[in-house]
C-alpha atoms as a PDB file:
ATOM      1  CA  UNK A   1      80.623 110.366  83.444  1.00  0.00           C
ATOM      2  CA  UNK A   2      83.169 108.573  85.261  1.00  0.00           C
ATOM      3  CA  UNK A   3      84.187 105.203  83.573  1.00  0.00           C
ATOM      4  CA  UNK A   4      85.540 102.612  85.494  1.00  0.00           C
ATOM      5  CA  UNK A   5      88.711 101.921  82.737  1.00  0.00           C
ATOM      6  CA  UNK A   6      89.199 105.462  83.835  1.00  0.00           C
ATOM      7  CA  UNK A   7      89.226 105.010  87.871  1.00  0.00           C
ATOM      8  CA  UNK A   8      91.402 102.046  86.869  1.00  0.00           C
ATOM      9  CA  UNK A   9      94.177 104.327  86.095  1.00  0.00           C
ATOM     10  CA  UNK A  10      93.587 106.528  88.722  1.00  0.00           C
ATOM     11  CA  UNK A  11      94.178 103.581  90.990  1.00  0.00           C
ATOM     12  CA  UNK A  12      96.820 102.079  89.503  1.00  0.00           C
ATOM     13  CA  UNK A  13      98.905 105.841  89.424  1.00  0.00           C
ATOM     14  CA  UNK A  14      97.688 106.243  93.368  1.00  0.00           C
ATOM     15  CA  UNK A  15      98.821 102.950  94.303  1.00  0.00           C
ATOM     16  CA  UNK A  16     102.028 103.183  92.354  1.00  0.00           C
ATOM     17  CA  UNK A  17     102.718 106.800  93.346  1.00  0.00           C
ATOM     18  CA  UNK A  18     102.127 105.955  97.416  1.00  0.00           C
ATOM     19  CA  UNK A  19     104.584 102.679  97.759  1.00  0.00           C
ATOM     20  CA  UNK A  20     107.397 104.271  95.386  1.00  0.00           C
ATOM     21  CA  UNK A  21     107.296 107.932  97.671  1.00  0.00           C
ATOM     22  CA  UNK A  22     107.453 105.519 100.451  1.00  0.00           C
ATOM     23  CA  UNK A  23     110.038 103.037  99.340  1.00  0.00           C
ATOM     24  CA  UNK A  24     112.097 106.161  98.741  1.00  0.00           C
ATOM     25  CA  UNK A  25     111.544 107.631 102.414  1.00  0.00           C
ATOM     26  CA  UNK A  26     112.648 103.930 103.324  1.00  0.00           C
ATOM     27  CA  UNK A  27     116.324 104.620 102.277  1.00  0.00           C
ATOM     28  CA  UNK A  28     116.555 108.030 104.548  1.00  0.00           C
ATOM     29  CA  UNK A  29     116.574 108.449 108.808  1.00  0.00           C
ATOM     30  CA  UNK A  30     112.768 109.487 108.219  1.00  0.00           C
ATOM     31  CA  UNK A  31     112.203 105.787 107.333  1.00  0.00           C
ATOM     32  CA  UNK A  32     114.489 104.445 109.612  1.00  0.00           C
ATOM     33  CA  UNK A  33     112.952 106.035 112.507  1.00  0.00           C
ATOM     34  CA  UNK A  34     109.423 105.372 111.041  1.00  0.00           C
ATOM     35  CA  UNK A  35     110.190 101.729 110.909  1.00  0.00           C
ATOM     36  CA  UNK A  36     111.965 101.648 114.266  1.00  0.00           C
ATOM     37  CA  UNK A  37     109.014 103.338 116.197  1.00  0.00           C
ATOM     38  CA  UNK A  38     106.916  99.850 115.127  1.00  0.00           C
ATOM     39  CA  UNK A  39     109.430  97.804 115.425  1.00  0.00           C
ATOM     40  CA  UNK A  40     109.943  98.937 118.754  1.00  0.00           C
ATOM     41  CA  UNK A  41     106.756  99.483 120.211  1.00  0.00           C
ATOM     42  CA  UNK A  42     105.720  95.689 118.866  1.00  0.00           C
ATOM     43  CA  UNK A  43     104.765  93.089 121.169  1.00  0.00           C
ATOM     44  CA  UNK A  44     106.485  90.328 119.263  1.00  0.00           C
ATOM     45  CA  UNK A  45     109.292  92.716 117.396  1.00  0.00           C
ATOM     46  CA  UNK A  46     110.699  94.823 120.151  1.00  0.00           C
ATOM     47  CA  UNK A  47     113.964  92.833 120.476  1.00  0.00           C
ATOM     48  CA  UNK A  48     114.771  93.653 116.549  1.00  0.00           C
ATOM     49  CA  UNK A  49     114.623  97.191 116.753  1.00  0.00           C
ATOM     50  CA  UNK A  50     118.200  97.883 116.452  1.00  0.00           C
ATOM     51  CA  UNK A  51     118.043  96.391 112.546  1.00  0.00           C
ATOM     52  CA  UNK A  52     115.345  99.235 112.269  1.00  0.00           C
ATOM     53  CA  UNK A  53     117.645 100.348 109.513  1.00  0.00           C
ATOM     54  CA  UNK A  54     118.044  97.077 107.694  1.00  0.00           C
ATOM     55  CA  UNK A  55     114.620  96.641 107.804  1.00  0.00           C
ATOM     56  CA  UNK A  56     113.788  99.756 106.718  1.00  0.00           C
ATOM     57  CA  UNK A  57     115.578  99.341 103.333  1.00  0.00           C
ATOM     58  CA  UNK A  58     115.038  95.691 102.916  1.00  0.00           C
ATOM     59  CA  UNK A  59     111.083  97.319 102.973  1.00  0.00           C
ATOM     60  CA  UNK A  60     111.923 100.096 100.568  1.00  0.00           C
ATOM     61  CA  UNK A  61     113.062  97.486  98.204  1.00  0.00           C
ATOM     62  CA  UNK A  62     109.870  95.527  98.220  1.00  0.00           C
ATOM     63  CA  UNK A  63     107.691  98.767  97.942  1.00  0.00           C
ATOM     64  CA  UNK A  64     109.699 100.326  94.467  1.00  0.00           C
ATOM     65  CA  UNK A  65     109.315  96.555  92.982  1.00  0.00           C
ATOM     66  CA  UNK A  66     105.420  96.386  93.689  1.00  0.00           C
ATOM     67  CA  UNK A  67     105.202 100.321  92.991  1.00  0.00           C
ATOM     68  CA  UNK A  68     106.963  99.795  89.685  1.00  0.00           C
ATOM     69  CA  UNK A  69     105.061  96.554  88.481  1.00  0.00           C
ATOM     70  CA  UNK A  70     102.254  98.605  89.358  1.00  0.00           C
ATOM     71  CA  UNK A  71     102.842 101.597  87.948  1.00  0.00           C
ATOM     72  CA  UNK A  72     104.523 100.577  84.792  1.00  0.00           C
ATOM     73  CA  UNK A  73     102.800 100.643  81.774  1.00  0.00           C
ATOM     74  CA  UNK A  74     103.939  96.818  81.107  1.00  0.00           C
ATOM     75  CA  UNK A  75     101.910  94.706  77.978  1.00  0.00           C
ATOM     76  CA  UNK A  76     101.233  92.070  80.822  1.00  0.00           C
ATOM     77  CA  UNK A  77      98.930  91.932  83.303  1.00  0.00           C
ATOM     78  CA  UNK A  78     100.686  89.284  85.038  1.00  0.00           C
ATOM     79  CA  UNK A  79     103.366  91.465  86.475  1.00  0.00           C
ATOM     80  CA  UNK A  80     100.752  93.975  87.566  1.00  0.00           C
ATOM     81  CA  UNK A  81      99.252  91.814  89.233  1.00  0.00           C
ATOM     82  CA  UNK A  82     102.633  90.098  91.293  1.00  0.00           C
ATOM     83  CA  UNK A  83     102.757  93.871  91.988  1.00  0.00           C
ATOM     84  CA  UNK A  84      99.116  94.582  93.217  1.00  0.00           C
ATOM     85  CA  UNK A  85      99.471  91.156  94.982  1.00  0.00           C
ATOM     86  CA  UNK A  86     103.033  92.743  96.838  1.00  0.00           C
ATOM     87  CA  UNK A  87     100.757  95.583  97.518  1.00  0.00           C
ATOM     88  CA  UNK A  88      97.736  93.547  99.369  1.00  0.00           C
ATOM     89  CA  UNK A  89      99.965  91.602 101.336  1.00  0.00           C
ATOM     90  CA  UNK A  90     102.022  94.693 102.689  1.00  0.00           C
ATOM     91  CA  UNK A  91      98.221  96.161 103.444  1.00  0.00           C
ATOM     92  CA  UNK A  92      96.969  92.840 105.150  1.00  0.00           C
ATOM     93  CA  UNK A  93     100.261  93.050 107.323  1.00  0.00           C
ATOM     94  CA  UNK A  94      99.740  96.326 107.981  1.00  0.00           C
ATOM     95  CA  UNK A  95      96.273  95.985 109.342  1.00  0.00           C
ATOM     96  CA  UNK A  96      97.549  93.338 112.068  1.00  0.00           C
ATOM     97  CA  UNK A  97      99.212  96.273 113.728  1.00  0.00           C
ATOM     98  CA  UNK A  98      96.487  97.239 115.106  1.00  0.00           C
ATOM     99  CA  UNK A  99      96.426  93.958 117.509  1.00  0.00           C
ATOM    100  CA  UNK A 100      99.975  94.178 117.973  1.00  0.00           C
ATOM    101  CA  UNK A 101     101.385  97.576 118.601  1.00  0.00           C
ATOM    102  CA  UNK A 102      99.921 100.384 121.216  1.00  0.00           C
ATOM    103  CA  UNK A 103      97.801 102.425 118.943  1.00  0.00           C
ATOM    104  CA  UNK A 104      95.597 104.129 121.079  1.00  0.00           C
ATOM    105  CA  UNK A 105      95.217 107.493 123.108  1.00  0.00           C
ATOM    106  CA  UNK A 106      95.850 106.834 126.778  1.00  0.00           C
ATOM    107  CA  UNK A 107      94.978 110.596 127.240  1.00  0.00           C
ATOM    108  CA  UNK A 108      91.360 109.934 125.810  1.00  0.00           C
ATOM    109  CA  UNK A 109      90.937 106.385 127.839  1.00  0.00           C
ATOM    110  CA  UNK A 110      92.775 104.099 125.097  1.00  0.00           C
ATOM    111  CA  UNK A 111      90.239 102.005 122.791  1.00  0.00           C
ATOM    112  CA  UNK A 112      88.530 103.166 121.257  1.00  0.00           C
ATOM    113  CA  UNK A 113      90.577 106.449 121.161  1.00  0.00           C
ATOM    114  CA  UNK A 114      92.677 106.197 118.352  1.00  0.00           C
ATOM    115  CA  UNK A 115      95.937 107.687 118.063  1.00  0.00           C
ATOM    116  CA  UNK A 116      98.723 106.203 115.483  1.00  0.00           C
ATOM    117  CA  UNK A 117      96.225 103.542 114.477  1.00  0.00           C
ATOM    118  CA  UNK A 118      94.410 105.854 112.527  1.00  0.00           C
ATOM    119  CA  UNK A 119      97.206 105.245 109.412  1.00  0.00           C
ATOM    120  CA  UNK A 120      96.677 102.015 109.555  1.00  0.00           C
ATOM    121  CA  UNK A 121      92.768 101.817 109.267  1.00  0.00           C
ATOM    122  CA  UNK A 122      93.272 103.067 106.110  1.00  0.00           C
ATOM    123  CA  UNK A 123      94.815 100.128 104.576  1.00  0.00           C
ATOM    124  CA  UNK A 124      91.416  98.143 104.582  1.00  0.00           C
ATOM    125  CA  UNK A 125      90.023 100.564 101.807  1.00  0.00           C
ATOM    126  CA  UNK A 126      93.068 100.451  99.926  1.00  0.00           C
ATOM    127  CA  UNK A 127      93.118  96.549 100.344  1.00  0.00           C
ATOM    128  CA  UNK A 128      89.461  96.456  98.418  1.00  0.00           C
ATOM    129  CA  UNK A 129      91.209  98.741  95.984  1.00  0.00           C
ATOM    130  CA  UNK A 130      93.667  96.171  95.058  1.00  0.00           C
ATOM    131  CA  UNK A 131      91.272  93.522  95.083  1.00  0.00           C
ATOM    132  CA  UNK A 132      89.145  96.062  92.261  1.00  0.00           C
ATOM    133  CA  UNK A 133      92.303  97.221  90.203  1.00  0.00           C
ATOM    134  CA  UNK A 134      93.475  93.331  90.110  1.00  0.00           C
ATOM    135  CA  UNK A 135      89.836  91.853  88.900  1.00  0.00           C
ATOM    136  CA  UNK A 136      90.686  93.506  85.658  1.00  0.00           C
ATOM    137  CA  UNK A 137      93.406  91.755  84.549  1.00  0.00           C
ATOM    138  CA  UNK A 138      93.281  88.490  82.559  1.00  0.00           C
ATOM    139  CA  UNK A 139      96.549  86.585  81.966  1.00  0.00           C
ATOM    140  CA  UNK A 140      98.019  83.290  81.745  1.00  0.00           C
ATOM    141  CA  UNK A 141      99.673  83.411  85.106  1.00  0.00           C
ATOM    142  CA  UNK A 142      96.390  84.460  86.688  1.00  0.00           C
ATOM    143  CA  UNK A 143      93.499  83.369  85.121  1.00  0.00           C
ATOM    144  CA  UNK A 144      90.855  85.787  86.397  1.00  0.00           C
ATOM    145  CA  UNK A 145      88.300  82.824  87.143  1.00  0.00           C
ATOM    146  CA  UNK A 146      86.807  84.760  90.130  1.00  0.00           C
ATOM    147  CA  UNK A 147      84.540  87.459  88.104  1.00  0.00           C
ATOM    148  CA  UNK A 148      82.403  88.236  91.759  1.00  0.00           C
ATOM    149  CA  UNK A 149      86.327  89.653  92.776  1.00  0.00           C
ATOM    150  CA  UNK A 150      84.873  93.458  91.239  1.00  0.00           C
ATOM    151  CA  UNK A 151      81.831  92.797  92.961  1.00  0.00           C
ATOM    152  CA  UNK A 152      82.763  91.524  96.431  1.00  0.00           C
ATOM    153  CA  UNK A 153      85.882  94.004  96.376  1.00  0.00           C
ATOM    154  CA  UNK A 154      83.716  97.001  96.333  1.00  0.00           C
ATOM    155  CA  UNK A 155      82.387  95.915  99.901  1.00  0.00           C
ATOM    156  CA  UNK A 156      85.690  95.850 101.031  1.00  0.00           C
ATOM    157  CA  UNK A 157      86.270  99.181  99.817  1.00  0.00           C
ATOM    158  CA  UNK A 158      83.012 100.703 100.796  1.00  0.00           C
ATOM    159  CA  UNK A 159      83.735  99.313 104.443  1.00  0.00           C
ATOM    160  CA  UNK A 160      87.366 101.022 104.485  1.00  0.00           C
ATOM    161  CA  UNK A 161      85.759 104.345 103.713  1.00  0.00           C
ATOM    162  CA  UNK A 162      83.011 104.266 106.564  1.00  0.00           C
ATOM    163  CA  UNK A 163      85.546 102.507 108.819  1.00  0.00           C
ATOM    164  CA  UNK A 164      87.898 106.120 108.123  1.00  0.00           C
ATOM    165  CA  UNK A 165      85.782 108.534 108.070  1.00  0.00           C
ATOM    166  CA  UNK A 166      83.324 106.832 110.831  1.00  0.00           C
ATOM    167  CA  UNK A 167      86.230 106.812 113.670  1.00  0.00           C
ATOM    168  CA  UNK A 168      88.292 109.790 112.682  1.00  0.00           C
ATOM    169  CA  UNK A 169      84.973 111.706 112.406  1.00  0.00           C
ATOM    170  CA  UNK A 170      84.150 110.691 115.695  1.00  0.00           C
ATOM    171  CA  UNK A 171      87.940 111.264 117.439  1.00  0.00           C
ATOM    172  CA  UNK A 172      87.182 114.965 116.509  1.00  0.00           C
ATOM    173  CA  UNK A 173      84.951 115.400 119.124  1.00  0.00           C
ATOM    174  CA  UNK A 174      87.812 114.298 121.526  1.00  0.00           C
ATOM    175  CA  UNK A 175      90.304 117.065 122.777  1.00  0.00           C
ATOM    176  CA  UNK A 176      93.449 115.286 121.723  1.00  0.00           C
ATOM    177  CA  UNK A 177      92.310 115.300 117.906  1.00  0.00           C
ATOM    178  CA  UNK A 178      91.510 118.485 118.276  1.00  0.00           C
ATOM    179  CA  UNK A 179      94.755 119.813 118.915  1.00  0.00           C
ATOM    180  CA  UNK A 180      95.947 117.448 116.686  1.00  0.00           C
ATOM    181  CA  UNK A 181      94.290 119.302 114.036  1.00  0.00           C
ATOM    182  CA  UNK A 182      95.427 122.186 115.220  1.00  0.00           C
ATOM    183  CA  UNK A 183      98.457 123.162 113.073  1.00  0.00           C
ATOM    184  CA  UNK A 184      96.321 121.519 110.182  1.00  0.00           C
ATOM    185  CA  UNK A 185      93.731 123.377 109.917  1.00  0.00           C
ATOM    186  CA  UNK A 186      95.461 127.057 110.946  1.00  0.00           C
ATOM    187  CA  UNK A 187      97.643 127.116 107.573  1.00  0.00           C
ATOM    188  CA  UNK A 188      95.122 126.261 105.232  1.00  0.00           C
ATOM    189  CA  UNK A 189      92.784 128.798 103.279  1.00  0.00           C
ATOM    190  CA  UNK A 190      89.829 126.811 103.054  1.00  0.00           C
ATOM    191  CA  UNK A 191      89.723 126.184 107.106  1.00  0.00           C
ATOM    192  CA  UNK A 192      91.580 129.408 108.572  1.00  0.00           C
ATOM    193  CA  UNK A 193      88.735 131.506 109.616  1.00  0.00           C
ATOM    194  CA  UNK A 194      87.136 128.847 111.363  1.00  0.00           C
ATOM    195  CA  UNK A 195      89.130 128.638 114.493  1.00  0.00           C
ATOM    196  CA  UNK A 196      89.144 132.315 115.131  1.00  0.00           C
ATOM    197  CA  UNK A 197      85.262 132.217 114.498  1.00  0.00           C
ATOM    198  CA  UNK A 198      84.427 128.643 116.531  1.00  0.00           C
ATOM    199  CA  UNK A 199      87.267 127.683 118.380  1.00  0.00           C
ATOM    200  CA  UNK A 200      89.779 124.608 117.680  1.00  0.00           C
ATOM    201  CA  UNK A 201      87.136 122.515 119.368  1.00  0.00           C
ATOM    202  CA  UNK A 202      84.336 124.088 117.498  1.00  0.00           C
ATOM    203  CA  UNK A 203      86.396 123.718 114.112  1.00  0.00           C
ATOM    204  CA  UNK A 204      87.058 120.089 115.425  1.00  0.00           C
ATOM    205  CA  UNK A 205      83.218 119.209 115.737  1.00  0.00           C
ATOM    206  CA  UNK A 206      82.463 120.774 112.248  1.00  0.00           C
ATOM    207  CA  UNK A 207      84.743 118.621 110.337  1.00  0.00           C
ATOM    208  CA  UNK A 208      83.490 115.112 112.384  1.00  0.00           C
ATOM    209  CA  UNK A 209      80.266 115.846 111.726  1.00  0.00           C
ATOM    210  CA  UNK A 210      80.765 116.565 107.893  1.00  0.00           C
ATOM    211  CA  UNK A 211      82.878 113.291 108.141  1.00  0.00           C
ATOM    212  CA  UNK A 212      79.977 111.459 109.889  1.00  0.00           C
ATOM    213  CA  UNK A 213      77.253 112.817 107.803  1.00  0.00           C
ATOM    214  CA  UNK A 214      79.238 111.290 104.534  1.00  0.00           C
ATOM    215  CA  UNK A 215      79.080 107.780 106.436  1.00  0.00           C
ATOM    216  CA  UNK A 216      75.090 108.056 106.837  1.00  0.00           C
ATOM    217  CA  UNK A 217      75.077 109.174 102.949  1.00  0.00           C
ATOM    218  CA  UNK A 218      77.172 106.334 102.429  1.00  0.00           C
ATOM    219  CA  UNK A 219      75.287 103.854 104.171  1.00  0.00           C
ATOM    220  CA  UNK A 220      72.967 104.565 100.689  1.00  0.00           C
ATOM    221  CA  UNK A 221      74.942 101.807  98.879  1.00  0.00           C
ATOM    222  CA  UNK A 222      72.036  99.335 100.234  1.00  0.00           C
ATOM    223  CA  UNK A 223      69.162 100.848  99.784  1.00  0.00           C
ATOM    224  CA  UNK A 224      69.811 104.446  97.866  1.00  0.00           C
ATOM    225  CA  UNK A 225      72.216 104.577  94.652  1.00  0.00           C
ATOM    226  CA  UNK A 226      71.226 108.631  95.224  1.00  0.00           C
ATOM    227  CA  UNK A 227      72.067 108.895  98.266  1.00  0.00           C
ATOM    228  CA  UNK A 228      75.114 106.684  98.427  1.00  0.00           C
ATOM    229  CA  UNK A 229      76.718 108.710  95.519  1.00  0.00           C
ATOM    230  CA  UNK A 230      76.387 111.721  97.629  1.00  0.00           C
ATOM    231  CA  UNK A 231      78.195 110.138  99.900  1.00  0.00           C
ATOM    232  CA  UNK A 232      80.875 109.257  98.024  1.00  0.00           C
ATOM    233  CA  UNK A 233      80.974 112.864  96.601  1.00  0.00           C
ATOM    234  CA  UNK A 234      81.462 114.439 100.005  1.00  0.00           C
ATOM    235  CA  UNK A 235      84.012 112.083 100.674  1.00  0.00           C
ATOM    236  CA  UNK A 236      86.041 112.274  97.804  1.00  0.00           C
ATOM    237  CA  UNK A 237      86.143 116.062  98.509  1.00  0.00           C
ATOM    238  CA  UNK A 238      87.801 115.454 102.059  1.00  0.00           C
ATOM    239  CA  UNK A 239      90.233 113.641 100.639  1.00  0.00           C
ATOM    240  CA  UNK A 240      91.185 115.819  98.382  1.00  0.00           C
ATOM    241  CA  UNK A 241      91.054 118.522 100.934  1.00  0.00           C
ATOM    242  CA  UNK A 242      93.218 116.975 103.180  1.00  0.00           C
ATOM    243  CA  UNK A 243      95.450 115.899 100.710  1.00  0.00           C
ATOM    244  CA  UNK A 244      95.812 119.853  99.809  1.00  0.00           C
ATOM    245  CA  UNK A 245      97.806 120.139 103.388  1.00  0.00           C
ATOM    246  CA  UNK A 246     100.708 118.190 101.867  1.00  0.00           C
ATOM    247  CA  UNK A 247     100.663 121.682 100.029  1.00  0.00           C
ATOM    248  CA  UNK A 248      99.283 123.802 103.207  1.00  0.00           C
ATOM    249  CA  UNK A 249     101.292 122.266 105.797  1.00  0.00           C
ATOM    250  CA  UNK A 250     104.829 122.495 106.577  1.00  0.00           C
ATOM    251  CA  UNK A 251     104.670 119.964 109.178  1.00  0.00           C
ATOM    252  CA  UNK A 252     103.745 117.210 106.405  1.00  0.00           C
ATOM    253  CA  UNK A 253     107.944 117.420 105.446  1.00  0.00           C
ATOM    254  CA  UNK A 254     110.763 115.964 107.261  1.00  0.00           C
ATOM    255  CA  UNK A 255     112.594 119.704 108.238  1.00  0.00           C
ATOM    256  CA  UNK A 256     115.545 117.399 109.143  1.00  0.00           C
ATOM    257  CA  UNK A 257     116.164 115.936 105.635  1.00  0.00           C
ATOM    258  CA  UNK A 258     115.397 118.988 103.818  1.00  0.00           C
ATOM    259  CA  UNK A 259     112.036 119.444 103.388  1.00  0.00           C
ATOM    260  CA  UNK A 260     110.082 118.668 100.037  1.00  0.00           C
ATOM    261  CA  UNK A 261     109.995 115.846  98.870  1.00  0.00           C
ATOM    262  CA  UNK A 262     111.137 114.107 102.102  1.00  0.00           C
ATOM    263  CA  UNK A 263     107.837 113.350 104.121  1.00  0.00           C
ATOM    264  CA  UNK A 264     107.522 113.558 107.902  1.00  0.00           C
ATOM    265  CA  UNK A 265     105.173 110.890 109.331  1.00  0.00           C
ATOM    266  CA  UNK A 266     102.329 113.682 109.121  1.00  0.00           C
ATOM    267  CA  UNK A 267     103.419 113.749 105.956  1.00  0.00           C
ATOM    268  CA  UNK A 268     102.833 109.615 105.154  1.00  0.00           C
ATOM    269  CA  UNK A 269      99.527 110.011 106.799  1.00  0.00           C
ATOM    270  CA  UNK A 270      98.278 112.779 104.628  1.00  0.00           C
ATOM    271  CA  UNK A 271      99.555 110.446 101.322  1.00  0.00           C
ATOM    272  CA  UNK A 272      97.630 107.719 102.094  1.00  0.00           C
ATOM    273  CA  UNK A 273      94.330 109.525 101.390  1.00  0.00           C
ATOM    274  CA  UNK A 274      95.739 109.317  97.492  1.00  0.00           C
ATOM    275  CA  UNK A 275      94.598 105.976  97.115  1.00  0.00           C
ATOM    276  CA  UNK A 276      91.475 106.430  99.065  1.00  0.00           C
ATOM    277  CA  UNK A 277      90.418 108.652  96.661  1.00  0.00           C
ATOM    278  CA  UNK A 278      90.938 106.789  94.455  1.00  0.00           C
ATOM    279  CA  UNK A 279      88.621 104.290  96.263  1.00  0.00           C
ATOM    280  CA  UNK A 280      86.009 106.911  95.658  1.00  0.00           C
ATOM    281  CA  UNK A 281      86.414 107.222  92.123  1.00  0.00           C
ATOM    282  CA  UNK A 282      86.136 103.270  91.794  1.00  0.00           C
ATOM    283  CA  UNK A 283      83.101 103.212  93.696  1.00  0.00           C
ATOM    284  CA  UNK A 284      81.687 106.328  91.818  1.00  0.00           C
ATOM    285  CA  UNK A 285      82.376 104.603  88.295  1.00  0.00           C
ATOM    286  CA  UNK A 286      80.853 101.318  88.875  1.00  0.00           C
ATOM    287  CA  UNK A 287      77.465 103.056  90.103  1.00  0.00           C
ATOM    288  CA  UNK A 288      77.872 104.410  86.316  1.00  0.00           C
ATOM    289  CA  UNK A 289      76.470 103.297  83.011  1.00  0.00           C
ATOM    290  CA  UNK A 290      79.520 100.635  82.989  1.00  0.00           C
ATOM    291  CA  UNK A 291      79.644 100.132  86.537  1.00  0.00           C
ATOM    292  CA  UNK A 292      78.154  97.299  88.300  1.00  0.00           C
ATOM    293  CA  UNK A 293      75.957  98.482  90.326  1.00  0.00           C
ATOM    294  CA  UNK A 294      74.397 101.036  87.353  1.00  0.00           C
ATOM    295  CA  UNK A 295      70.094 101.097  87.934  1.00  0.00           C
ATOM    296  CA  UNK A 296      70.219  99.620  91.658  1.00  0.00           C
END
């Protein structure tokens, strides 16, 4: 069974693995015209958008320091936790964009049709995550006082999962996700024959209602350890599915700078759903024998 020192390191390798990739897309035009598409489309920012690339790298830098401190297999927990620290901030900022910047589909009505917003959603899951990974460490520079953090955090994560799957599963029965997923699901061997067979559409409402029927098997972790580890089963499987199209789907690399390992924004949306699985593998280890929440 899944222990949670285990899912720890999982984490830790996600977490680490997401902000250096991106830290390194930060010091290419794919970041620069990433970063500039916020900047620009702020309502507080807008004027700054012609530092885009300044930005850009100055945010690269800060990503590679928390990825490393992170990542590194360092004696103290101190540093790991500056960088898991880095890490929640960057994810607390990141969720604000969703009040400041147009994220929503016009074509489907606007909220709560969700368009580039649905990138940033997932930061609440991975800020529970960071929350999880940091109530581990004990050290002089943070004395780990707060020993509900591993408790409380898993709400946090447990609320980023159904707040992803719960509103992406439901854009798929809109027509603009639909076609969205288009290209996605076309390329890939597990969902090919399911467009010819149903339709785009058809394919579309399949997926949200797998995605919606892991939120009700979710909704478990108060009242069913059962059926809440189902839950987090069948969503640990989508993410691993759909972080397969970073394999599947040319569209997930920037063409312009080569390809592999440059990632189009497709591309930084599909690599977020590393940590989230590891979110899932938390979850799943602290509803076992050394988890929390084992016998509830």
């Amino acid at each position: 069974m899944l222990s949670p020192g285990n899912a720890l390191i999982f984490s830790r390798f996600a977490l680490a693995v997401m902000f250096i990739w991106f830290a390194a897309m930060n010091f290419t035009s794919v970041g620069t015209s990433t970063v500039e598409s916020w900047i620009a489309g702020h309502a507080f920012l807008s004027g700054l958008s012609d530092q885009a690339s300044s930005a850009a790298r100055t945010l690269g830098i800060y990503q590679l320091v928390a990825g490393v401190l992170i990542g590194a297999p360092l004696p103290s927990g101190s540093f790991r936790r500056i960088g898991l620290a880095m890490f929640g901030l960057y994810a607390a900022l990141a969720l604000t964009l969703m009040f400041t910047n147009p994220v929503w589909l016009e074509a489907e009505g606007g909220f709560p049709a969700i368009g580039s917003g649905q990138g940033i959603i997932k930061y609440l899951a991975m800020l529970g995550l960071v929350f999880w990974a940091a109530s581990f460490d004990n050290s002089r520079m943070f004395s780990n006082r707060h020993s509900g953090m591993r408790l409380w955090s898993q709400i946090v994560m447990w609320a980023g999962l159904v707040l992803v799957l719960g509103w992406i599963g439901a854009m798929k029965f809109t027509a603009s996700e639909a076609a969205g997923i288009d290209p996605l699901v076309t390329t890939h061997l597990a969902f090919s024959w399911m467009p010819p067979l149903l339709g785009i559409q058809g394919t579309s409402h399949v997926i949200g209602v797998i995605e919606l029927v892991t939120v009700a098997a979710l909704a478990g972790y108060w009242f069913s350890s059962h059926l809440y580890r189902i839950g987090l089963h069948l969503a640990a499987i989508t993410f691993m599915l759909t972080l397969s199209f970073l394999v599947t789907f040319d569209g997930a690399w920037a063409g312009d700078a080569g390809g592999f390992p440059a990632l189009a924004r497709s591309g930084h949306f599909l690599l977020k759903d590393l940590p989230l699985l590891a979110v899932c593998l938390a979850l799943l280890a602290e509803t076992g024998r050394e988890g929390t929440r084992r016998g509830r």
